[in-house]
Protein backbone atom coordinates (compact mmCIF):
# COMPACT_ATOMS: atom_id res chain seq x y z
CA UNK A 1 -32.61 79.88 18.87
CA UNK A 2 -31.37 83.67 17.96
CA UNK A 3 -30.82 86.27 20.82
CA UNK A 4 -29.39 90.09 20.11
CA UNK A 5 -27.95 92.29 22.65
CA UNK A 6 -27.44 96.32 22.51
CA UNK A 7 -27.38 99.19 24.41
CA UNK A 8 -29.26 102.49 24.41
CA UNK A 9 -26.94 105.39 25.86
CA UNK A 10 -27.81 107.78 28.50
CA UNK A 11 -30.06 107.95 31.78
CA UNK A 12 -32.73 105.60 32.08
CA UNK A 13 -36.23 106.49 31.24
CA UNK A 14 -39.67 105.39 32.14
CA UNK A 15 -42.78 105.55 29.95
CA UNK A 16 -45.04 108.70 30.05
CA UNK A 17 -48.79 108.72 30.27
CA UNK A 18 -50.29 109.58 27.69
CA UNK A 19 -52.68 112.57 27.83
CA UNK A 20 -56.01 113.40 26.44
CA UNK A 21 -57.19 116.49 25.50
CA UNK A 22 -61.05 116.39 26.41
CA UNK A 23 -62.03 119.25 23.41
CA UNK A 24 -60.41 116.89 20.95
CA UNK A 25 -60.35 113.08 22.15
CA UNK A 26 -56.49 113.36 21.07
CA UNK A 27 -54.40 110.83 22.74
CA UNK A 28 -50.88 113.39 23.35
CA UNK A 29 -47.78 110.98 24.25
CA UNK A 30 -45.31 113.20 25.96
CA UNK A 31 -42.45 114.31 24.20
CA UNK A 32 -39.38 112.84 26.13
CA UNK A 33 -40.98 109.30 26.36
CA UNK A 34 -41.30 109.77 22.32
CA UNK A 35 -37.94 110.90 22.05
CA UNK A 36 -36.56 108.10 24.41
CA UNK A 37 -38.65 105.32 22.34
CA UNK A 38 -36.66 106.98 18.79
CA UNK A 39 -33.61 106.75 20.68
CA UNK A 40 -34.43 103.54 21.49
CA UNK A 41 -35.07 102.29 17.88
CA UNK A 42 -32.14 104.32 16.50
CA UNK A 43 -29.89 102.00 18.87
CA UNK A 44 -31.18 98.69 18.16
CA UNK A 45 -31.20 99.83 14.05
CA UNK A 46 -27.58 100.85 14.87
CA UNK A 47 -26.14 98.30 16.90
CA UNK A 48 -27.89 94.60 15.48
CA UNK A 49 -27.60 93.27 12.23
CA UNK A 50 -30.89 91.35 11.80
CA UNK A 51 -32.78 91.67 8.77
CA UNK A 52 -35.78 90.00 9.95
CA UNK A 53 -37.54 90.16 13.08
CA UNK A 54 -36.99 87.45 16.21
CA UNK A 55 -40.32 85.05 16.43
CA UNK A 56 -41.98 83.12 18.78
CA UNK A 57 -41.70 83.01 22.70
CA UNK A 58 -39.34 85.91 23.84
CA UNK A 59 -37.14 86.24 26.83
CA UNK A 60 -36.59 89.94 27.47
CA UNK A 61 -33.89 91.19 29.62
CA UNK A 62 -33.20 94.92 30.85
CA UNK A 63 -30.47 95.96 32.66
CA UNK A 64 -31.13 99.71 33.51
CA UNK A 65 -27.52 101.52 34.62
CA UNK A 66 -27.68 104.63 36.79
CA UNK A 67 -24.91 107.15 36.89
CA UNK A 68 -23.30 107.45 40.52
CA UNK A 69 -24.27 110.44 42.24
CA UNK A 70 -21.15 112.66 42.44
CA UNK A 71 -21.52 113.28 46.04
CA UNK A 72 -21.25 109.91 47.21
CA UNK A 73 -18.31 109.04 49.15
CA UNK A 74 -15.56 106.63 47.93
CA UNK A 75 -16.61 104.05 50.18
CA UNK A 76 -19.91 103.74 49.01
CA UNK A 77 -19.15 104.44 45.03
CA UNK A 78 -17.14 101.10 45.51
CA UNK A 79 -20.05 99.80 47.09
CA UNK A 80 -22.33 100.65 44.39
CA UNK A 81 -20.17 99.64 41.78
CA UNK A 82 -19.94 96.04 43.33
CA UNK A 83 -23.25 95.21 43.13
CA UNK A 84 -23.40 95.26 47.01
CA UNK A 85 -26.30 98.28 46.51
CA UNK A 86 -28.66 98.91 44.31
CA UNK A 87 -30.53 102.23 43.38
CA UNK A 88 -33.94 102.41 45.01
CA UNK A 89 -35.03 105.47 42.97
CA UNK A 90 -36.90 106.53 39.86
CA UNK A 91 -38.12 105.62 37.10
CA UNK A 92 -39.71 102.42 38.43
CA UNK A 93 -38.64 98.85 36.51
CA UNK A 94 -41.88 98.36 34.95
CA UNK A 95 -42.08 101.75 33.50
CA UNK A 96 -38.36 101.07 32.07
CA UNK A 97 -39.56 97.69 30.54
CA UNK A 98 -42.64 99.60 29.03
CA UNK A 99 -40.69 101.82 26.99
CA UNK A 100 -38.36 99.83 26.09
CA UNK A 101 -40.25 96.86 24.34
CA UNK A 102 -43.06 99.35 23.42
CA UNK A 103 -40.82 101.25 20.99
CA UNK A 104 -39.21 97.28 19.68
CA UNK A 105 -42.73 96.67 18.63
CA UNK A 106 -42.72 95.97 15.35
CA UNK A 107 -38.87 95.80 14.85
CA UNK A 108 -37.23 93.76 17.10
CA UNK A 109 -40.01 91.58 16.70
CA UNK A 110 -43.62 91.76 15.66
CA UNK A 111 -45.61 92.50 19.17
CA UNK A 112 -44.33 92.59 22.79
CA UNK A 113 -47.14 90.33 23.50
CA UNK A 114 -44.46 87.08 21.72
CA UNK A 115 -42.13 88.36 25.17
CA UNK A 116 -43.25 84.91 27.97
CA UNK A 117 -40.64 85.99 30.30
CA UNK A 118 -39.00 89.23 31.51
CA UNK A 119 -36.12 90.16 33.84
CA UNK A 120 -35.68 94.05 34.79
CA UNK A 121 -32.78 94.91 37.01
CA UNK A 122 -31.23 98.66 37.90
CA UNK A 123 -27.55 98.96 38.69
CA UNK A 124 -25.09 101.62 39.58
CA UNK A 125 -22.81 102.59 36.54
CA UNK A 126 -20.01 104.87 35.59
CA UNK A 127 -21.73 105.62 32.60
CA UNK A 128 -25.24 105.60 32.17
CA UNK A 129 -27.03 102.92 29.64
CA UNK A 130 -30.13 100.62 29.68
CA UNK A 131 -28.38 97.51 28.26
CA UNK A 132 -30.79 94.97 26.33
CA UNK A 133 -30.90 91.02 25.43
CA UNK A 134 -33.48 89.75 23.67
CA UNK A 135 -33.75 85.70 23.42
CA UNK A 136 -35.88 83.18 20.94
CA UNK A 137 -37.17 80.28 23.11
């Protein structure tokens, strides 16, 4: 059993639609959800040292990390910061988990269709991240 664990910086970010042009029959993916899936990509290249892909039944987790609005009181930073609330807000968790293993595809392991169980969870953070653990059954 193998598991790897990394994090991709920054705000959290939910998968785009994708658009179609009618004149052409182009499918157009939007260009932040294609940056976020590079970004995405670059981290897990960066930050795991696997040289082949994980197989089999996956457990995904994703642990999505929103910043703390500044103009929160103290009270309720320390609040947010113990788990005691939780941000209600967008992007939605199964947008978050649809970027995130679409852009693993073929990396972290071969399809996101080996992934039998997933956990998404959003938290309040002092610095932004979408933290990642991926498990073989």
């Amino acid at each position: 059993m193998s598991q790897v664990e990394f994090s991709i910086p920054g705000d959290p970010c939910a998968k785009g639609r994708p658009r179609f042009i009618r004149a052409t029959g182009q499918v157009m993916t939007p260009e932040k959800t294609a940056n976020y899936e590079q970004l995405v990509k670059l981290s897990y290249l960066q930050q795991v040292e696997r040289d082949k892909p994980l197989t089999g039944p996956l457990v995904a987790k994703i642990y999505a990390n929103f910043a703390i609005p500044k103009s929160v009181s103290k009270k309720r930073q320390q609040r947010m910061m113990s788990r005691q609330e939780y941000p209600q807000k967008r992007p939605d968790a199964d947008n978050l988990a649809k970027i995130v293993l679409d852009a693993l595809n073929g990396i972290a392991y071969a399809d996101d269709k080996e992934i039998v169980c997933l956990e998404v969870r959003k938290f309040w953070a002092e610095v932004p991240c979408v933290d990642v653990v991926l498990r073989e059954i």
